[in-house]
C-alpha atoms as a PDB file:
ATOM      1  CA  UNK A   1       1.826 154.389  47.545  1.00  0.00           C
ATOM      2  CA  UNK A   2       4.963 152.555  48.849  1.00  0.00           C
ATOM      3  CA  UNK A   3       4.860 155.327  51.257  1.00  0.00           C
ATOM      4  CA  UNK A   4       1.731 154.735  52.626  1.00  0.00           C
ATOM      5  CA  UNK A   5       2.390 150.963  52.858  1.00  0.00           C
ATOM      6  CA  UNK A   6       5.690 151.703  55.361  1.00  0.00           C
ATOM      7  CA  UNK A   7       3.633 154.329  57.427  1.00  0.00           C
ATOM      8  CA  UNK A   8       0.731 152.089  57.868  1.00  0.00           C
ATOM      9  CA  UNK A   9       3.173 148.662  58.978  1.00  0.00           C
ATOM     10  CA  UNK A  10       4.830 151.353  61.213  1.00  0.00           C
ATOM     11  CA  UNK A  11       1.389 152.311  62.828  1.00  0.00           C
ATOM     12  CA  UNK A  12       0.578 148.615  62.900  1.00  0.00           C
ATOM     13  CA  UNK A  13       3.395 147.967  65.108  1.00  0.00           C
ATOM     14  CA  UNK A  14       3.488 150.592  67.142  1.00  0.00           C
ATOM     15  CA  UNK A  15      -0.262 149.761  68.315  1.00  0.00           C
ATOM     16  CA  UNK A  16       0.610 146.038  69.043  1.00  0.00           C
ATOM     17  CA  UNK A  17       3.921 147.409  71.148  1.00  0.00           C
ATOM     18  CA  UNK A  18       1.468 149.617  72.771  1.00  0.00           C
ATOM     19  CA  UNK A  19      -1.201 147.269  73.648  1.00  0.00           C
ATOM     20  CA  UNK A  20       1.496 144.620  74.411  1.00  0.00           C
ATOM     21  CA  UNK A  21       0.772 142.674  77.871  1.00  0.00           C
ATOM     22  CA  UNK A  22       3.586 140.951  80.104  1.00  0.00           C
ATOM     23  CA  UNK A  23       3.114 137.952  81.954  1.00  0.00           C
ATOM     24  CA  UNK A  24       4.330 137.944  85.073  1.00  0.00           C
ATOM     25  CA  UNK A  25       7.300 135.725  85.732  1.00  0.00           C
ATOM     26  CA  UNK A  26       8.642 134.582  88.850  1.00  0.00           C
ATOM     27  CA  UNK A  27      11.654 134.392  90.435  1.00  0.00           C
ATOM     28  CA  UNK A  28      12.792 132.539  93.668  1.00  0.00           C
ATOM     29  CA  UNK A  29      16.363 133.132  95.345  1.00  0.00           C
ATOM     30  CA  UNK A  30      17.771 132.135  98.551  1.00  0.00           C
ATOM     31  CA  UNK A  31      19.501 135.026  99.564  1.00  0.00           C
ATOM     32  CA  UNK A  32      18.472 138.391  98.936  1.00  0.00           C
ATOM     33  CA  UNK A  33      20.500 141.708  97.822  1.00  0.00           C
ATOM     34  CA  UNK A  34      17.827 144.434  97.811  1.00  0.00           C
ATOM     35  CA  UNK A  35      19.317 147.024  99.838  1.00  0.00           C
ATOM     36  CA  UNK A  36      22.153 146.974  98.108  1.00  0.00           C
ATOM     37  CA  UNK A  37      19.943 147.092  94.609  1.00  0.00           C
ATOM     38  CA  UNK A  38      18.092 149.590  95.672  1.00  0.00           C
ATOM     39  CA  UNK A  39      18.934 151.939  98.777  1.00  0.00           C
ATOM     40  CA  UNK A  40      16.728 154.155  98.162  1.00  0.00           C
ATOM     41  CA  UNK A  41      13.837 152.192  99.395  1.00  0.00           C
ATOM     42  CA  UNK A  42      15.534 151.509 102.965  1.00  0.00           C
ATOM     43  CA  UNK A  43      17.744 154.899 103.617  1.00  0.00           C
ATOM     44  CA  UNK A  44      16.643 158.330 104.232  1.00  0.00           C
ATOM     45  CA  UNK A  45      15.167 160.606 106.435  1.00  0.00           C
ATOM     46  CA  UNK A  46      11.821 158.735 108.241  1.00  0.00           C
ATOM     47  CA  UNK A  47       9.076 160.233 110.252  1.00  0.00           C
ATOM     48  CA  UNK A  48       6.060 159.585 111.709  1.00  0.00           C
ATOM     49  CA  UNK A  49       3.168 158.919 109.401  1.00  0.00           C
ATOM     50  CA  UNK A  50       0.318 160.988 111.134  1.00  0.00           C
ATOM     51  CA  UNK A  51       0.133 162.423 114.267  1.00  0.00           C
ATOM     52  CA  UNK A  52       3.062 161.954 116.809  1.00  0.00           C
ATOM     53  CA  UNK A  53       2.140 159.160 119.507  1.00  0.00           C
ATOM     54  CA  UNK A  54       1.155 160.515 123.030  1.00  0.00           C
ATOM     55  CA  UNK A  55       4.569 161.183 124.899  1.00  0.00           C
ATOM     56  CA  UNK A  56       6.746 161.556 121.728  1.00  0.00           C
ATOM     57  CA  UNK A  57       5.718 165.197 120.872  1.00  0.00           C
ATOM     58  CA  UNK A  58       9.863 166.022 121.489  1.00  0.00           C
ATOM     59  CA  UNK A  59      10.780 163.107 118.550  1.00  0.00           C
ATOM     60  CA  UNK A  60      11.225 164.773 115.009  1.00  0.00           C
ATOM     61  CA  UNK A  61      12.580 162.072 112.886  1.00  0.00           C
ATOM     62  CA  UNK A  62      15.572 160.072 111.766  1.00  0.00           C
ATOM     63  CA  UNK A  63      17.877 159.342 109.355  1.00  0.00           C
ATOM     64  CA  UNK A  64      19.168 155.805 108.330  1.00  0.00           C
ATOM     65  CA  UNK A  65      22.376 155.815 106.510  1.00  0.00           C
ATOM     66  CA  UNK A  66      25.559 153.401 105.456  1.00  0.00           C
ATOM     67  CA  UNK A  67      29.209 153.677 105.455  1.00  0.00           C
ATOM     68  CA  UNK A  68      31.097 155.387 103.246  1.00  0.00           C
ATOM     69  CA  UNK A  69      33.465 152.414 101.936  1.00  0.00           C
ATOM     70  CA  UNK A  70      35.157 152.293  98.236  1.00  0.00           C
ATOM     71  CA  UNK A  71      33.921 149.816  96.110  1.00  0.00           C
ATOM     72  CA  UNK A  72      34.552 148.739  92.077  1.00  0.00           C
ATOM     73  CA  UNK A  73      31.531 150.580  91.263  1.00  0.00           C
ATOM     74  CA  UNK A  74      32.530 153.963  93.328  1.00  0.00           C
ATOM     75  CA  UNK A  75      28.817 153.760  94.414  1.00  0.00           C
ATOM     76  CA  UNK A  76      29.058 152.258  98.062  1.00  0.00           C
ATOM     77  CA  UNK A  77      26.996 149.012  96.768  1.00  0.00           C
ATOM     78  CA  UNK A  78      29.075 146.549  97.635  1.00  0.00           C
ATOM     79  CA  UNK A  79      29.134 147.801 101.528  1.00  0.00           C
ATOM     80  CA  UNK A  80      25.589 147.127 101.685  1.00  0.00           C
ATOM     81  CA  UNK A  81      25.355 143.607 100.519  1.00  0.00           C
ATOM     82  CA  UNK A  82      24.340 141.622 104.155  1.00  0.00           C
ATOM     83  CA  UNK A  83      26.935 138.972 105.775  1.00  0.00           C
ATOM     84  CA  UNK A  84      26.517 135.355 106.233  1.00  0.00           C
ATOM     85  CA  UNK A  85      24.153 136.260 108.894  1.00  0.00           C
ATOM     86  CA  UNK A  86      22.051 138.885 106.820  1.00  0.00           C
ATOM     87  CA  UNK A  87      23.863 141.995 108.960  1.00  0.00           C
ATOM     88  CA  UNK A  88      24.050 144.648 106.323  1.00  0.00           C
ATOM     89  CA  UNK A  89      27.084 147.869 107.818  1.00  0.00           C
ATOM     90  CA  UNK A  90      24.457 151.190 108.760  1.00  0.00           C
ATOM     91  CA  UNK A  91      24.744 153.687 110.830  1.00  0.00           C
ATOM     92  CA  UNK A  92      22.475 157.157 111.581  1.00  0.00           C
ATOM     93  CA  UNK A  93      21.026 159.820 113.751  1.00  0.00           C
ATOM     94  CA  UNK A  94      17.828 160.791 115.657  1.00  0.00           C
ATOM     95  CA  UNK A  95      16.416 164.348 114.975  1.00  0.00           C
ATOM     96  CA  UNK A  96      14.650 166.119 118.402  1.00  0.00           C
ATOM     97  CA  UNK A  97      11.886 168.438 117.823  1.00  0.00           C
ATOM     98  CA  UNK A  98      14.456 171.343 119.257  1.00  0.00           C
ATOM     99  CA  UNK A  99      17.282 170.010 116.609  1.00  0.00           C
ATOM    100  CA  UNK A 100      19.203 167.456 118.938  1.00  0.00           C
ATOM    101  CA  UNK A 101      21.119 165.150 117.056  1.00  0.00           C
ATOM    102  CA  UNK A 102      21.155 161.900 119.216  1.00  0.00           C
ATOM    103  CA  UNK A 103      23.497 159.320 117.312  1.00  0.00           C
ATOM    104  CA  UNK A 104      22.699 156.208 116.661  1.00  0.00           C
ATOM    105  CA  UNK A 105      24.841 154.087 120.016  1.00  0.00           C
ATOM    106  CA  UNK A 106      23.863 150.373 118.319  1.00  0.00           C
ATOM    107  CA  UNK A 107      21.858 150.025 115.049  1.00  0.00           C
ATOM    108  CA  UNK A 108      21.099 146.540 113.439  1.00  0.00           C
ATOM    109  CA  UNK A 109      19.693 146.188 109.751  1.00  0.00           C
ATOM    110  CA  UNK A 110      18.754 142.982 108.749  1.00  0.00           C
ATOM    111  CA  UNK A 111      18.034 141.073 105.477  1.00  0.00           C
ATOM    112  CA  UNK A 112      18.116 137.512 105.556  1.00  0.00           C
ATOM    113  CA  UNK A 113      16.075 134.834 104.213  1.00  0.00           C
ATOM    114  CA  UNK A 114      14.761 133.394 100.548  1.00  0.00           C
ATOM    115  CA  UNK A 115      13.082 136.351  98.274  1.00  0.00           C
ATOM    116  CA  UNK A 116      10.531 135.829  95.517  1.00  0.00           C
ATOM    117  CA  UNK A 117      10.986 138.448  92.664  1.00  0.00           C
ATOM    118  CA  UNK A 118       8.177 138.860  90.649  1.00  0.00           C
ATOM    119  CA  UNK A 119       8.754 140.505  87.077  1.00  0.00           C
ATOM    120  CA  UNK A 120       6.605 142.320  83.878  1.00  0.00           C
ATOM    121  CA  UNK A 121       9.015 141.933  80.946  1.00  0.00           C
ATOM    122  CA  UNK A 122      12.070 143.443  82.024  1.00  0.00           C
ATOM    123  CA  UNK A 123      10.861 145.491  84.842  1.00  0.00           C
ATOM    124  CA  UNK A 124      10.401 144.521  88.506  1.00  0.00           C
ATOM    125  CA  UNK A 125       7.053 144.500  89.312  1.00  0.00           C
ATOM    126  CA  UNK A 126       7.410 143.488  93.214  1.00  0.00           C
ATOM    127  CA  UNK A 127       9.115 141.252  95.945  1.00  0.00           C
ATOM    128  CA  UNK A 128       8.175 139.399  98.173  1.00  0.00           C
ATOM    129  CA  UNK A 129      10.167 137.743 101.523  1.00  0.00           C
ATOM    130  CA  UNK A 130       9.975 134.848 103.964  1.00  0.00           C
ATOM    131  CA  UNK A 131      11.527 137.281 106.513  1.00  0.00           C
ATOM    132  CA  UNK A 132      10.811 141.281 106.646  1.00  0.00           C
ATOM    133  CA  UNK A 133      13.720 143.520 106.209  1.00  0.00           C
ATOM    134  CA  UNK A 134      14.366 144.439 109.828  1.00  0.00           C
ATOM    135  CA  UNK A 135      15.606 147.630 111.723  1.00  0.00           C
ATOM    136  CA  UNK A 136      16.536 148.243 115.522  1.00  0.00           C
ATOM    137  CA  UNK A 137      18.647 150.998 116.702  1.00  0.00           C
ATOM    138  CA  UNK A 138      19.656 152.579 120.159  1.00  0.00           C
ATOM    139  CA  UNK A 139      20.641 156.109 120.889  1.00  0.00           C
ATOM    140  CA  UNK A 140      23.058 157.683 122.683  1.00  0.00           C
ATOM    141  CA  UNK A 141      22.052 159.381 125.928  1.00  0.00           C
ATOM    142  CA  UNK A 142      21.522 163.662 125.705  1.00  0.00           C
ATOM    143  CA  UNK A 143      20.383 165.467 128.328  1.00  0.00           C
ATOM    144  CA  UNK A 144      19.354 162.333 130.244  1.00  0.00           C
ATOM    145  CA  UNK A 145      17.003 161.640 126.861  1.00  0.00           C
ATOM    146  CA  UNK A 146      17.471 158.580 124.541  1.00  0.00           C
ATOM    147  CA  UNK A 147      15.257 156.280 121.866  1.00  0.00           C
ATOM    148  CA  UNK A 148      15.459 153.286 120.639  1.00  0.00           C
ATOM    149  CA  UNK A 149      13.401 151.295 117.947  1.00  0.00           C
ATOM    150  CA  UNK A 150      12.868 147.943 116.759  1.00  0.00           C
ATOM    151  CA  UNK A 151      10.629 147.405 113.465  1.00  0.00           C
ATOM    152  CA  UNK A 152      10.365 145.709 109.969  1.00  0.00           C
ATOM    153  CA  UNK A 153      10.205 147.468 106.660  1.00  0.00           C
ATOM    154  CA  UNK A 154       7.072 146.596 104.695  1.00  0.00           C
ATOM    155  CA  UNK A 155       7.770 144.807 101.569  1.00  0.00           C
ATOM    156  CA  UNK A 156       4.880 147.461  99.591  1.00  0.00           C
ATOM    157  CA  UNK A 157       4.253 150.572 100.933  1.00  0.00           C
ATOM    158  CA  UNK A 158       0.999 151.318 102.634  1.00  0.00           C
ATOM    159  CA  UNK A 159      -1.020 153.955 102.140  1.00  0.00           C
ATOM    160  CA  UNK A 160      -2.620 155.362 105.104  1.00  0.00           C
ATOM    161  CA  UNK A 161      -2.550 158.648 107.197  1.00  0.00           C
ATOM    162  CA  UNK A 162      -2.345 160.658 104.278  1.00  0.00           C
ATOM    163  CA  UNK A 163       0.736 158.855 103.333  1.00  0.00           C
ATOM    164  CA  UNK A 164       2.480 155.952 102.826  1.00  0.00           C
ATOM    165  CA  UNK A 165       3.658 154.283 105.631  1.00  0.00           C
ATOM    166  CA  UNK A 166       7.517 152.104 104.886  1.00  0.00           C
ATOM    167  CA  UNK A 167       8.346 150.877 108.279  1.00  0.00           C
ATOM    168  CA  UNK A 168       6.545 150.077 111.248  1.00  0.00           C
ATOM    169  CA  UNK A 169       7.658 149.465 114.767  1.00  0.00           C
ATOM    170  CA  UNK A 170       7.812 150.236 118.422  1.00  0.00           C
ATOM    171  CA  UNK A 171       9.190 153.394 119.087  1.00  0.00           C
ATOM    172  CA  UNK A 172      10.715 153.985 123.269  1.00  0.00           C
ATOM    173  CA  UNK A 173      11.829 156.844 124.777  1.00  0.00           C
ATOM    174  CA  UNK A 174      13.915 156.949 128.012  1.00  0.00           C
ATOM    175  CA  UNK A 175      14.468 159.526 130.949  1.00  0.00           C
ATOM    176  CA  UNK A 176      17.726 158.624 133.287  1.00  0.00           C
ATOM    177  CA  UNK A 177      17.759 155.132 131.946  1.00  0.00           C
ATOM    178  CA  UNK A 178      14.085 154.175 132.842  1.00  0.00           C
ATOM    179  CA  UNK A 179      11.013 153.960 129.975  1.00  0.00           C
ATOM    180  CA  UNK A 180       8.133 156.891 130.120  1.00  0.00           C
ATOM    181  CA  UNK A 181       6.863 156.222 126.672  1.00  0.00           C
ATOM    182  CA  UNK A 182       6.503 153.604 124.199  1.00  0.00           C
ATOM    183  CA  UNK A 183       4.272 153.313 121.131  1.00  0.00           C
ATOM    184  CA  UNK A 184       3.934 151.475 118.196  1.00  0.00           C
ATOM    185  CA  UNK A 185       4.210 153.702 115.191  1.00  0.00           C
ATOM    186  CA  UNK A 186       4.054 153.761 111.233  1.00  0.00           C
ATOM    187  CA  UNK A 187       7.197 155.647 109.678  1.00  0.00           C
ATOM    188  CA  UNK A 188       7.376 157.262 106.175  1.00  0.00           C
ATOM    189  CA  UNK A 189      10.464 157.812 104.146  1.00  0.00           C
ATOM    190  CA  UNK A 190      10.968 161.895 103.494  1.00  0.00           C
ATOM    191  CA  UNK A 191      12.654 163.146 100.250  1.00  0.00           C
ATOM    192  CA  UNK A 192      15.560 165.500 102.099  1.00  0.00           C
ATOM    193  CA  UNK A 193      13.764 168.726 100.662  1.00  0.00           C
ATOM    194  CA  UNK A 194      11.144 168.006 103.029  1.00  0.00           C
ATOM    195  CA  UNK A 195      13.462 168.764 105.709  1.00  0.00           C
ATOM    196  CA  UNK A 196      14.367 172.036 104.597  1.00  0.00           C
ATOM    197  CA  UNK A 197      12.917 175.044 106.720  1.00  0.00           C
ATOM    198  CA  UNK A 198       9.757 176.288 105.228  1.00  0.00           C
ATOM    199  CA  UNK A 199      10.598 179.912 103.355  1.00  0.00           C
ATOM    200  CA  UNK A 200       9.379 182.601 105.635  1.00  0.00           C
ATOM    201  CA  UNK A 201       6.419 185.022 103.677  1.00  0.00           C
ATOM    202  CA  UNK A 202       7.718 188.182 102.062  1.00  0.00           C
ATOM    203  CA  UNK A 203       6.821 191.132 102.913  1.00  0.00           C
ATOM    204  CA  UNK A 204       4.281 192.832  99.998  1.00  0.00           C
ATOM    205  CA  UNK A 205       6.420 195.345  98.170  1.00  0.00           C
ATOM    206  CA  UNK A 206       5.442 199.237  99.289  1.00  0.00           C
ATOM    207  CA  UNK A 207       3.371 201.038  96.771  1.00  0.00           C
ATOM    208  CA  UNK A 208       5.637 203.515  94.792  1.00  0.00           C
ATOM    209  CA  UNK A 209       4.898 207.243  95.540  1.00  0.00           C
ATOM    210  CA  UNK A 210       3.152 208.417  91.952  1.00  0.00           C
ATOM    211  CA  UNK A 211       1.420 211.304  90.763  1.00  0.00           C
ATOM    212  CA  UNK A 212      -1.637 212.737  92.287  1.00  0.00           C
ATOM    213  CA  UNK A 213      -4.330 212.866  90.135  1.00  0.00           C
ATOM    214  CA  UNK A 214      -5.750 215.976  89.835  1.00  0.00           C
ATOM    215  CA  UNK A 215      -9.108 216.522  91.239  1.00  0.00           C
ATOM    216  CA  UNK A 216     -11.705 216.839  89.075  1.00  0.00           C
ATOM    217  CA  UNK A 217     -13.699 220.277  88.540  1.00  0.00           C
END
């Protein structure tokens, strides 16, 4: 009996832990720290959500990254935590449809400004900003081709396009110094597999030679 008493409290609790709701608490600060909490969110590979804009079928994608400086935590974390001004140290590379690597000549990520955190128990639920996260970058100049961007990282992503868009902004391209295309575009963060060449098809294994059947009478 005492043994059905404990397995019946146990099964009591474990329904009220399971049917337990959070309220959602909020938190204001006045400088924020969420690329360095979580990189993940602003670093990466990013491409074009949908279909390329008109004039920037040669554009692949490209890949936001940060320097690789020791810190206490051997993680990098504490290179990513944004100066006085919000400047946060990146650096990265645009991607050509043909393979070109254009480096990134001048890059700017900034996070400035008050956040408001809001939390369900012990998990962040989602943040919101007085100022977007932003992004801006030049490239250098290859074969008389360059791009630059300027854009804000959305606080949720979007879904749209089949996907979910992270960043948006207005993507240039230049030919010998002067502008031929410009476009404002959505931008999706890529998990590196994605960049990984597609497997070319196998060829279908040969039949093995076997025995001919004999015919029959």
């Amino acid at each position: 009996m005492k043994v059905l008493q404990s397995l019946a409290l146990i099964l009591a609790f474990a329904s009220v832990a399971a049917g337990q709701i959070y309220k959602e608490e909020v938190v204001k600060e006045e400088s924020s720290r969420q690329v360095a909490d979580l990189p993940s969110s602003y670093f990466g590979p990013f491409r074009v959500n949908g279909e390329k804009p008109r004039g920037f079928e040669g554009f692949d994608f490209f890949i936001l990254g940060y320097r690789e400086e020791k810190d206490a935590d051997k993680d990098n974390r504490d290179a990513l935590v944004p100066d006085r001004q919000g400047n946060v140290t990146v650096r990265g590379e645009l991607l050509t449809a043909k393979g070109t690597p254009l480096a990134f000549e001048t890059v700017r990520l900034v996070e400035a400004g008050p956040v408001t955190l809001f939390y369900k128990g012990p998990a962040l639920s989602r943040v919101a900003r007085a100022q977007p996260v932003r992004l801006s970058f030049t490239t250098v100049e290859v074969r008389g081709v360059k791009y630059s961007f300027s854009g804000e990282y959305l606080d949720e992503p979007d879904e749209e396009a089949g996907g979910f868009t992270h960043l948006r902004g207005t993507l240039t391209k230049y030919k010998g110094g002067q502008p031929v295309a410009e476009a404002k575009a959505n931008f999706r963060r890529l998990a590196y597999q994605e960049l990984l060449p597609e497997p070319e098809p196998q060829p279908a294994p040969a039949d093995l030679p076997g025995e001919e059947l004999p015919a029959r009478p």
